[in-house]
Protein backbone atom coordinates (compact mmCIF):
# COMPACT_ATOMS: atom_id res chain seq x y z
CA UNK A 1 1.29 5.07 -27.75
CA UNK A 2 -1.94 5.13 -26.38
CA UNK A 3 -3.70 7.35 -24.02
CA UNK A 4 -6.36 5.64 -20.89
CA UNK A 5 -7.40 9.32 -19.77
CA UNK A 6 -7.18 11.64 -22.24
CA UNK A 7 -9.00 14.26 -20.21
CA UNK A 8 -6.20 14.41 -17.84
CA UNK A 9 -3.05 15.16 -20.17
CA UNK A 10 -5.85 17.82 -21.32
CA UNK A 11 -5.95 19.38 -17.77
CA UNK A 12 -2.51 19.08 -17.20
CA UNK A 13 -1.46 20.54 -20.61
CA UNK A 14 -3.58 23.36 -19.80
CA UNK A 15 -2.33 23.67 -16.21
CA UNK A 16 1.90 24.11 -17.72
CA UNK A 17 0.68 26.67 -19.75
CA UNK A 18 -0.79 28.51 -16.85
CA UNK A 19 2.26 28.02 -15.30
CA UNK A 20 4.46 29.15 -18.16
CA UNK A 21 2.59 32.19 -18.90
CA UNK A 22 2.80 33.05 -15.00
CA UNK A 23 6.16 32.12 -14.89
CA UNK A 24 7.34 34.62 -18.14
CA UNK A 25 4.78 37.21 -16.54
CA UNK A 26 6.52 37.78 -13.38
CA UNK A 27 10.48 37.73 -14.80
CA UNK A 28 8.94 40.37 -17.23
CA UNK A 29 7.07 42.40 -14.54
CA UNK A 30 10.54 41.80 -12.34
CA UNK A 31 12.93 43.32 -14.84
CA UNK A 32 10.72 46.06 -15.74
CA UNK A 33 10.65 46.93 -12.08
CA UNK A 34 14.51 46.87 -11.50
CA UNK A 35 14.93 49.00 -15.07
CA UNK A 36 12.01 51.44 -13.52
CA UNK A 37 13.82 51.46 -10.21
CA UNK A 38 16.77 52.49 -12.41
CA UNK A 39 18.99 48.70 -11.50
CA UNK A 40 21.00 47.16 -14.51
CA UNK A 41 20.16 43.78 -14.68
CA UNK A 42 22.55 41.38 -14.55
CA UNK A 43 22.59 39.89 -18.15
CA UNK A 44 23.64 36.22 -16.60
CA UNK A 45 20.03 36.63 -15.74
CA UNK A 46 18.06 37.70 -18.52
CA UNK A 47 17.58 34.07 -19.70
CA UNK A 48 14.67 32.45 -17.80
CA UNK A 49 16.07 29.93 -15.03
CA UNK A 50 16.81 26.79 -15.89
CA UNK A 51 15.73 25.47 -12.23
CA UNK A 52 12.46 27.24 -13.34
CA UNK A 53 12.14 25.51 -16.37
CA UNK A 54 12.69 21.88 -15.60
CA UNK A 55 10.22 22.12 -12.35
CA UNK A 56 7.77 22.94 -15.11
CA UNK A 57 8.81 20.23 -17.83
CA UNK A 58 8.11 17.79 -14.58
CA UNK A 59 4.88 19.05 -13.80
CA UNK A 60 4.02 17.99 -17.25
CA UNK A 61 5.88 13.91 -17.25
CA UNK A 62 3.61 14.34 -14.37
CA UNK A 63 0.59 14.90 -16.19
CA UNK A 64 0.88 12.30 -18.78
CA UNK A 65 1.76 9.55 -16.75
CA UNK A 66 -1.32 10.95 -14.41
CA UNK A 67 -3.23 10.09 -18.74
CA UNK A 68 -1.74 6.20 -17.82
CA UNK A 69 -0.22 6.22 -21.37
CA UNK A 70 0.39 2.90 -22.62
CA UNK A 71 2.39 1.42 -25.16
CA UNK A 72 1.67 -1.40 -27.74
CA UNK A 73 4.67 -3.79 -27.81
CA UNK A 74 4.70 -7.25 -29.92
CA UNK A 75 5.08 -10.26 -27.55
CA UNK A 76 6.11 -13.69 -29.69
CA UNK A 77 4.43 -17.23 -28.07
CA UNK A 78 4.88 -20.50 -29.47
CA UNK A 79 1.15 -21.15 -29.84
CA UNK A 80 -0.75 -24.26 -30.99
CA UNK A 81 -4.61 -24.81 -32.13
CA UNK A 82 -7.15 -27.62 -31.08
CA UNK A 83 -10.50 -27.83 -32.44
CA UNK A 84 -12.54 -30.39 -30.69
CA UNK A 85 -15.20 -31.65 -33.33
CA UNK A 86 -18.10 -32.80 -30.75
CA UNK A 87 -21.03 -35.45 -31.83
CA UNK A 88 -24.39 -34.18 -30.66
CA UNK A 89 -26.79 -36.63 -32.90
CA UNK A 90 -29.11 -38.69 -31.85
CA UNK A 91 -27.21 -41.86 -32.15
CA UNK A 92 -25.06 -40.38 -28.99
CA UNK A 93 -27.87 -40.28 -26.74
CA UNK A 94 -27.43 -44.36 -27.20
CA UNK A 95 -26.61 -45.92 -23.78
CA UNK A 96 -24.21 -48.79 -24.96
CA UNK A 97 -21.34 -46.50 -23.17
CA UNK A 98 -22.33 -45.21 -19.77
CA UNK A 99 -24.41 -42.78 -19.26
CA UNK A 100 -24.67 -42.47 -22.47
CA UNK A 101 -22.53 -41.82 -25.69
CA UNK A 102 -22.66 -37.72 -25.39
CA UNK A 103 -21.86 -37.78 -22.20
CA UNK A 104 -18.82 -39.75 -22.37
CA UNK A 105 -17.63 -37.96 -24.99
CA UNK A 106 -17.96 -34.56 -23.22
CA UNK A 107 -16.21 -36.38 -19.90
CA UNK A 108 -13.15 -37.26 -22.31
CA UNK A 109 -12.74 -33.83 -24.44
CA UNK A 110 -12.99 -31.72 -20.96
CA UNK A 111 -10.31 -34.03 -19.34
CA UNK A 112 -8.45 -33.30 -22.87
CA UNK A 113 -8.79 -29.61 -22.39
CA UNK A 114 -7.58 -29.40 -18.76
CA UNK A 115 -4.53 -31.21 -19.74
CA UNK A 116 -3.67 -28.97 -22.13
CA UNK A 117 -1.33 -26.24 -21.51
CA UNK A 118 -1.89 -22.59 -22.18
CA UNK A 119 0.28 -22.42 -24.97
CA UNK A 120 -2.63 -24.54 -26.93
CA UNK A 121 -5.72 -22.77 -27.86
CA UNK A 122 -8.22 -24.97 -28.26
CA UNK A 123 -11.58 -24.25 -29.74
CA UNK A 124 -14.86 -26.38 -29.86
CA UNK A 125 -17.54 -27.08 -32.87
CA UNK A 126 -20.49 -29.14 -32.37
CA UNK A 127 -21.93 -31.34 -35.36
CA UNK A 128 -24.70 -33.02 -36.54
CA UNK A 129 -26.13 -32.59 -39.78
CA UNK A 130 -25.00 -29.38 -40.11
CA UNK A 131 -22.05 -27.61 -37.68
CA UNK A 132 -21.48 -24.97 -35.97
CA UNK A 133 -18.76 -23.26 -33.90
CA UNK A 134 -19.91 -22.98 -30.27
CA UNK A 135 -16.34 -21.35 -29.28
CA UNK A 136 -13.56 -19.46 -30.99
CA UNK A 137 -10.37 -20.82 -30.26
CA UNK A 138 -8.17 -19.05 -27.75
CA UNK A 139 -6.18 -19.23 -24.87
CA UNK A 140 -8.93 -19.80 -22.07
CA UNK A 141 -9.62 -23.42 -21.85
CA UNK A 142 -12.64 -22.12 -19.60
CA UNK A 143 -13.97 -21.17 -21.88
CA UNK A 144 -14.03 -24.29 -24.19
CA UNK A 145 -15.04 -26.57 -20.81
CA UNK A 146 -18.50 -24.07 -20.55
CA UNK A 147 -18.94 -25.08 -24.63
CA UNK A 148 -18.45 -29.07 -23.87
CA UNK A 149 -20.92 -28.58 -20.91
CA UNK A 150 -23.79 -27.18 -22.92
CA UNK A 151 -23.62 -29.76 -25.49
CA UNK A 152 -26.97 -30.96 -26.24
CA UNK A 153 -28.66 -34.01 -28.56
CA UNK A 154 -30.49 -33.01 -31.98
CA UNK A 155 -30.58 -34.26 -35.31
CA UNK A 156 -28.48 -35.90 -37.50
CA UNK A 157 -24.89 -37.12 -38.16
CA UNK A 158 -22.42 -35.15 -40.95
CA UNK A 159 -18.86 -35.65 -40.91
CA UNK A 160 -17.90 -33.46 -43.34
CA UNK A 161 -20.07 -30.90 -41.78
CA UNK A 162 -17.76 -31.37 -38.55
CA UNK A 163 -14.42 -31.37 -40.44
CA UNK A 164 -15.10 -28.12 -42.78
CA UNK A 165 -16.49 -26.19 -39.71
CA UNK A 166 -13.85 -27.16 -37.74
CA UNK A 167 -11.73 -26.49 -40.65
CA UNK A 168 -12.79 -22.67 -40.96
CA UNK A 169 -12.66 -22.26 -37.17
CA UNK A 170 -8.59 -22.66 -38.12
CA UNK A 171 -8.58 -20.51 -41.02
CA UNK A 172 -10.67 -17.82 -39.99
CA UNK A 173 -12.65 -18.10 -43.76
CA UNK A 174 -15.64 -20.12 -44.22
CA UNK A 175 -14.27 -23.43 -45.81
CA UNK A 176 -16.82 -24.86 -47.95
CA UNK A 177 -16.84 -27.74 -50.74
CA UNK A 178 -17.16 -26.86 -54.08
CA UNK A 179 -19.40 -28.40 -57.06
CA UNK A 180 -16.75 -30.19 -58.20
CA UNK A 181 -16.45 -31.76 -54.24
CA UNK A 182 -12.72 -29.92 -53.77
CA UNK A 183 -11.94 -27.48 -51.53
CA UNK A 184 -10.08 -24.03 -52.13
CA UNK A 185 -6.22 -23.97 -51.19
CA UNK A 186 -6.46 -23.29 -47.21
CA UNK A 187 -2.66 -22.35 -46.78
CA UNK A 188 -0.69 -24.37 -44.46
CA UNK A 189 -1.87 -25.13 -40.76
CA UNK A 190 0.59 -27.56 -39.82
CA UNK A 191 0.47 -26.14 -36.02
CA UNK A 192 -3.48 -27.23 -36.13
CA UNK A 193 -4.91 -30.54 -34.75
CA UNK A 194 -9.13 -31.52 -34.95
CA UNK A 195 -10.04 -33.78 -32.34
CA UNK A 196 -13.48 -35.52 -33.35
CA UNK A 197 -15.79 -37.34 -31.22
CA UNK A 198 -18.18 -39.51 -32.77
CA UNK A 199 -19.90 -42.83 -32.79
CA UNK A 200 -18.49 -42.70 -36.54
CA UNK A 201 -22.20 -43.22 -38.01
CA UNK A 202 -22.27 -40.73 -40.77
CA UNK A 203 -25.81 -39.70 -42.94
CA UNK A 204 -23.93 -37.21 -45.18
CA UNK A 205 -22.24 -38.20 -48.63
CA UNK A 206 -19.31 -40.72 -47.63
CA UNK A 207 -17.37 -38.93 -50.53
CA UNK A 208 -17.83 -35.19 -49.67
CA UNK A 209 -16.61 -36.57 -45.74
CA UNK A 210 -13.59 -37.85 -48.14
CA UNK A 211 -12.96 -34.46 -49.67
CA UNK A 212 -13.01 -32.98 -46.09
CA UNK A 213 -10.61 -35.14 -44.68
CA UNK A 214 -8.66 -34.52 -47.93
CA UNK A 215 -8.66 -30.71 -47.75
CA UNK A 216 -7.41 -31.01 -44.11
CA UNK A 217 -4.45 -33.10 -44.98
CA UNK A 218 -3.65 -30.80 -47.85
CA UNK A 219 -3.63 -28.34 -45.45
CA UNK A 220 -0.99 -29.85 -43.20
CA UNK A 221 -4.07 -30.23 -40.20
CA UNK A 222 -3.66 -33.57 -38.38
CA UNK A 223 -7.69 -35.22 -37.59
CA UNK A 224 -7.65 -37.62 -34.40
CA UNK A 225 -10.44 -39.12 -34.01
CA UNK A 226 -12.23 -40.49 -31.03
CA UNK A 227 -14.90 -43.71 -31.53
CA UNK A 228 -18.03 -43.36 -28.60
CA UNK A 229 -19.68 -46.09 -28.42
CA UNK A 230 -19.81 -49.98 -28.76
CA UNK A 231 -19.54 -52.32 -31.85
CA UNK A 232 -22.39 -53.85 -30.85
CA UNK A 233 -24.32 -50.97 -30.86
CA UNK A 234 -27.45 -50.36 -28.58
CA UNK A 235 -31.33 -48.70 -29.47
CA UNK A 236 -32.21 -45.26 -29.50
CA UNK A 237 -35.47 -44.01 -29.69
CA UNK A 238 -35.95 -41.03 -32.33
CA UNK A 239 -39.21 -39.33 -33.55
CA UNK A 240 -41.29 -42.46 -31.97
CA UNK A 241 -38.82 -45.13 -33.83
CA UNK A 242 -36.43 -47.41 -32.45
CA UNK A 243 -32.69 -47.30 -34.67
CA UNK A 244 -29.90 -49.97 -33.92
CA UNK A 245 -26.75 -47.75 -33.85
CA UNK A 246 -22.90 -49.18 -33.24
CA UNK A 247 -19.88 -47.44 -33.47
CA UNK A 248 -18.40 -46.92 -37.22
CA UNK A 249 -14.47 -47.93 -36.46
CA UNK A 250 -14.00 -48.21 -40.21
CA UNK A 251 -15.06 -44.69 -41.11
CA UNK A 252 -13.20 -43.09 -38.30
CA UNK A 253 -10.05 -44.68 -39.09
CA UNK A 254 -10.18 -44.20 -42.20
CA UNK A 255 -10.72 -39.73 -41.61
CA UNK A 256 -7.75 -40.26 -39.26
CA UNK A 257 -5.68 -42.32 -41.58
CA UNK A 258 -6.20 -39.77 -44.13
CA UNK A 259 -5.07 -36.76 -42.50
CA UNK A 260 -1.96 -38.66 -40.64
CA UNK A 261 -4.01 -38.59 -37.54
CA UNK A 262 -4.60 -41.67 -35.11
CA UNK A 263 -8.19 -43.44 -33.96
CA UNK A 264 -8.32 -43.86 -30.78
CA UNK A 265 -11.41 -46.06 -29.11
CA UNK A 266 -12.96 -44.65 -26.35
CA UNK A 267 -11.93 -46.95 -23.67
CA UNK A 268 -8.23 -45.28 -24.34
CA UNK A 269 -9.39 -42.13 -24.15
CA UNK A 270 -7.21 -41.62 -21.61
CA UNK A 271 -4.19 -41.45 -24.36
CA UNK A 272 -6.10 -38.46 -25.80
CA UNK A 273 -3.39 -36.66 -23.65
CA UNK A 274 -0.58 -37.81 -25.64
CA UNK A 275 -2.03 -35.90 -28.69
CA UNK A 276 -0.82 -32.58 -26.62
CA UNK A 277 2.82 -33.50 -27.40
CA UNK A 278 2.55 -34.17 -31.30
CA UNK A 279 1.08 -30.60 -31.55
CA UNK A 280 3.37 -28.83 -33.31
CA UNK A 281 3.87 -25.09 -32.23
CA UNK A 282 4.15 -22.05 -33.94
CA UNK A 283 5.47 -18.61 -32.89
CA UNK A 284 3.21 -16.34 -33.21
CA UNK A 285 3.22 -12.30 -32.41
CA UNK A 286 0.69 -10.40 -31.18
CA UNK A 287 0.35 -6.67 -29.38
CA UNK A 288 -0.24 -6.00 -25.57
CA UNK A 289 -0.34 -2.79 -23.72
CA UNK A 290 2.60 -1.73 -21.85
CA UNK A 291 1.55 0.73 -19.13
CA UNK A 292 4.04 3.80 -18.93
CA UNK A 293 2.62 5.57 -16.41
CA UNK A 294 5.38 4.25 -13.73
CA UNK A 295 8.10 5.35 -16.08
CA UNK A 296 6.74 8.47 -16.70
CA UNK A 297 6.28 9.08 -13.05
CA UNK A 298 9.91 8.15 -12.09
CA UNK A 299 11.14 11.18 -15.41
CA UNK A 300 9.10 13.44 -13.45
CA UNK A 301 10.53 12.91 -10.09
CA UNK A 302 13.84 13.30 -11.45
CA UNK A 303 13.59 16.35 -13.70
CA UNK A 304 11.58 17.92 -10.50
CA UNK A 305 14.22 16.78 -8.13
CA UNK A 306 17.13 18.53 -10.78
CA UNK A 307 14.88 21.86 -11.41
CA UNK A 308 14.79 22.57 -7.67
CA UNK A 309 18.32 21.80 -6.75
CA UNK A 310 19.06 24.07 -9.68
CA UNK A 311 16.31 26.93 -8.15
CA UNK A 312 18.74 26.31 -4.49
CA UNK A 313 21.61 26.62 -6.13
CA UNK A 314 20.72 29.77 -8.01
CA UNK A 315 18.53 31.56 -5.15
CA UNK A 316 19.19 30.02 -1.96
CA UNK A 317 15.71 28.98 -2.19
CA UNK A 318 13.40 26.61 -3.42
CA UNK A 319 10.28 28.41 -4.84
């Protein structure tokens, strides 16, 4: 159990004893007064009174639900995780897909995100020639729309990059390839889906994007992937030079293939909200704060209530 104002349980604990010390003060001070004035006591009424007691037990329920204790309780959810693998190269500034490759791609994954429901947390990793991951994933899908806005055009194109970042966003561990191009076991993330968004044109090693797409499938993590752009390609304009880039079908498929994932062309992006319902959920458990002050305050009403019926009841009065 935890504690929001510790001060307070501090003041009241200090306020009881008061109380207590008064309280055993004055039935001492009143039996030495009726022994002085030469009166037997009645021995039903040596003990302190009960009625006595309990108003003073309630005073302090009172104090520690005026602390706002709290308790930590596990709540289960059947949870799900999305990582959407975002494009930001210079080939998706091309303007073969209106108004231009990025752009679309950010209009689909934040139509993908709304759709989602809250039981999917969905996280977001942009990638070029390197990665990186621009939001955790969690529960606020705000939060992941903000990270698809900001997306911005540099540098190059690396889809293993995007699939090992997106990769360790799951895990939690930084997933990288080893010497020998394989990955170290991951575990099982069968409740995990990566959503990437490219025009599919890839200037990394073809087999180290492989080995990526291989260490997701081992690790049970489904890759859809999403082709922006045109086979026909269009010109971008990079460092003063003109490139001819087209959408890579080929290589997309095949990451998608690999990991028991789908391609789906941009044009049916649209069906990117089908993917919600082959997410496979997990239950997962995790701790929330369960105020106690109302229960608390309720204990003390009662035992109050009970220690002055029992003060009536003994004296004919209340205090």
């Amino acid at each position: 159990m935890s504690i929001a104002s510790p001060a307070w349980l501090v003041v009241g604990a200090l306020v009881v004893a008061a109380l207590v010390a008064g309280a055993v003060g004055t039935s001492r001070r009143r039996r030495a007064a009726l022994a002085a004035a030469g009166v037997v006591a009645d021995t039903r009424n040596r003990r302190f009174p009960l009625g006595v007691w309990l108003s003073i037990a309630g005073i302090a329920v009172l104090s520690t639900a005026v602390a706002r204790p709290a308790a930590s309780v596990p709540v289960t959810r059947a949870a799900g995780t999305v990582i959407l693998a975002m494009d930001v190269s210079n080939s998706m500034s091309a303007s073969d897909v209106a108004p231009n490759r990025l752009e679309a791609a950010k209009t689909a994954a934040t139509a993908f995100v709304e759709a989602q429901p809250s039981s999917v947390d969905i996280g977001v990793v942009a990638f070029q020639t390197g990665a990186l991951t621009t939001d955790q994933p969690s529960a606020d899908h705000t939060q992941a729309a903000a990270a698809i806005h900001r997306l911005q055009i540099a540098g190059g194109t690396s889809l293993a990059a995007a699939i090992l970042t997106s990769l360790s966003a799951i895990t939690g561990k930084a997933v990288v390839l080893g010497k020998d191009g394989t990955v170290p076991d991951l575990g099982y993330w069968g409740s995990a889906t990566i959503v990437l968004f490219s025009d599919g044109g890839d200037q990394g090693n073809a087999d180290a994007t492989a080995a990526a797409a291989t260490a997701a499938q081992d690790a049970g993590v489904h890759i859809e992937t999403v082709g922006v752009g045109t086979t026909d390609g269009a010109t971008v304009e990079v460092d003063g030079y003109r490139i001819q880039t087209a959408l890579d079908e080929d290589t997309l498929t095949a990451i998608a293939t690999t990991t028991g994932g789908t391609y789906h062309p941009a044009s049916d992006a649209a069906e990117l909200d089908g993917i919600g319902s082959t997410i496979k959920l997990r239950l997962t458990t995790h701790h929330e704060a369960l105020p106690l002050a109302g229960a608390f305050t309720a204990l003390a009403i009662a035992v109050l209530a009970i220690g002055a019926i029992l003060t009536v009841l003994r004296t004919g009065r209340i205090v």
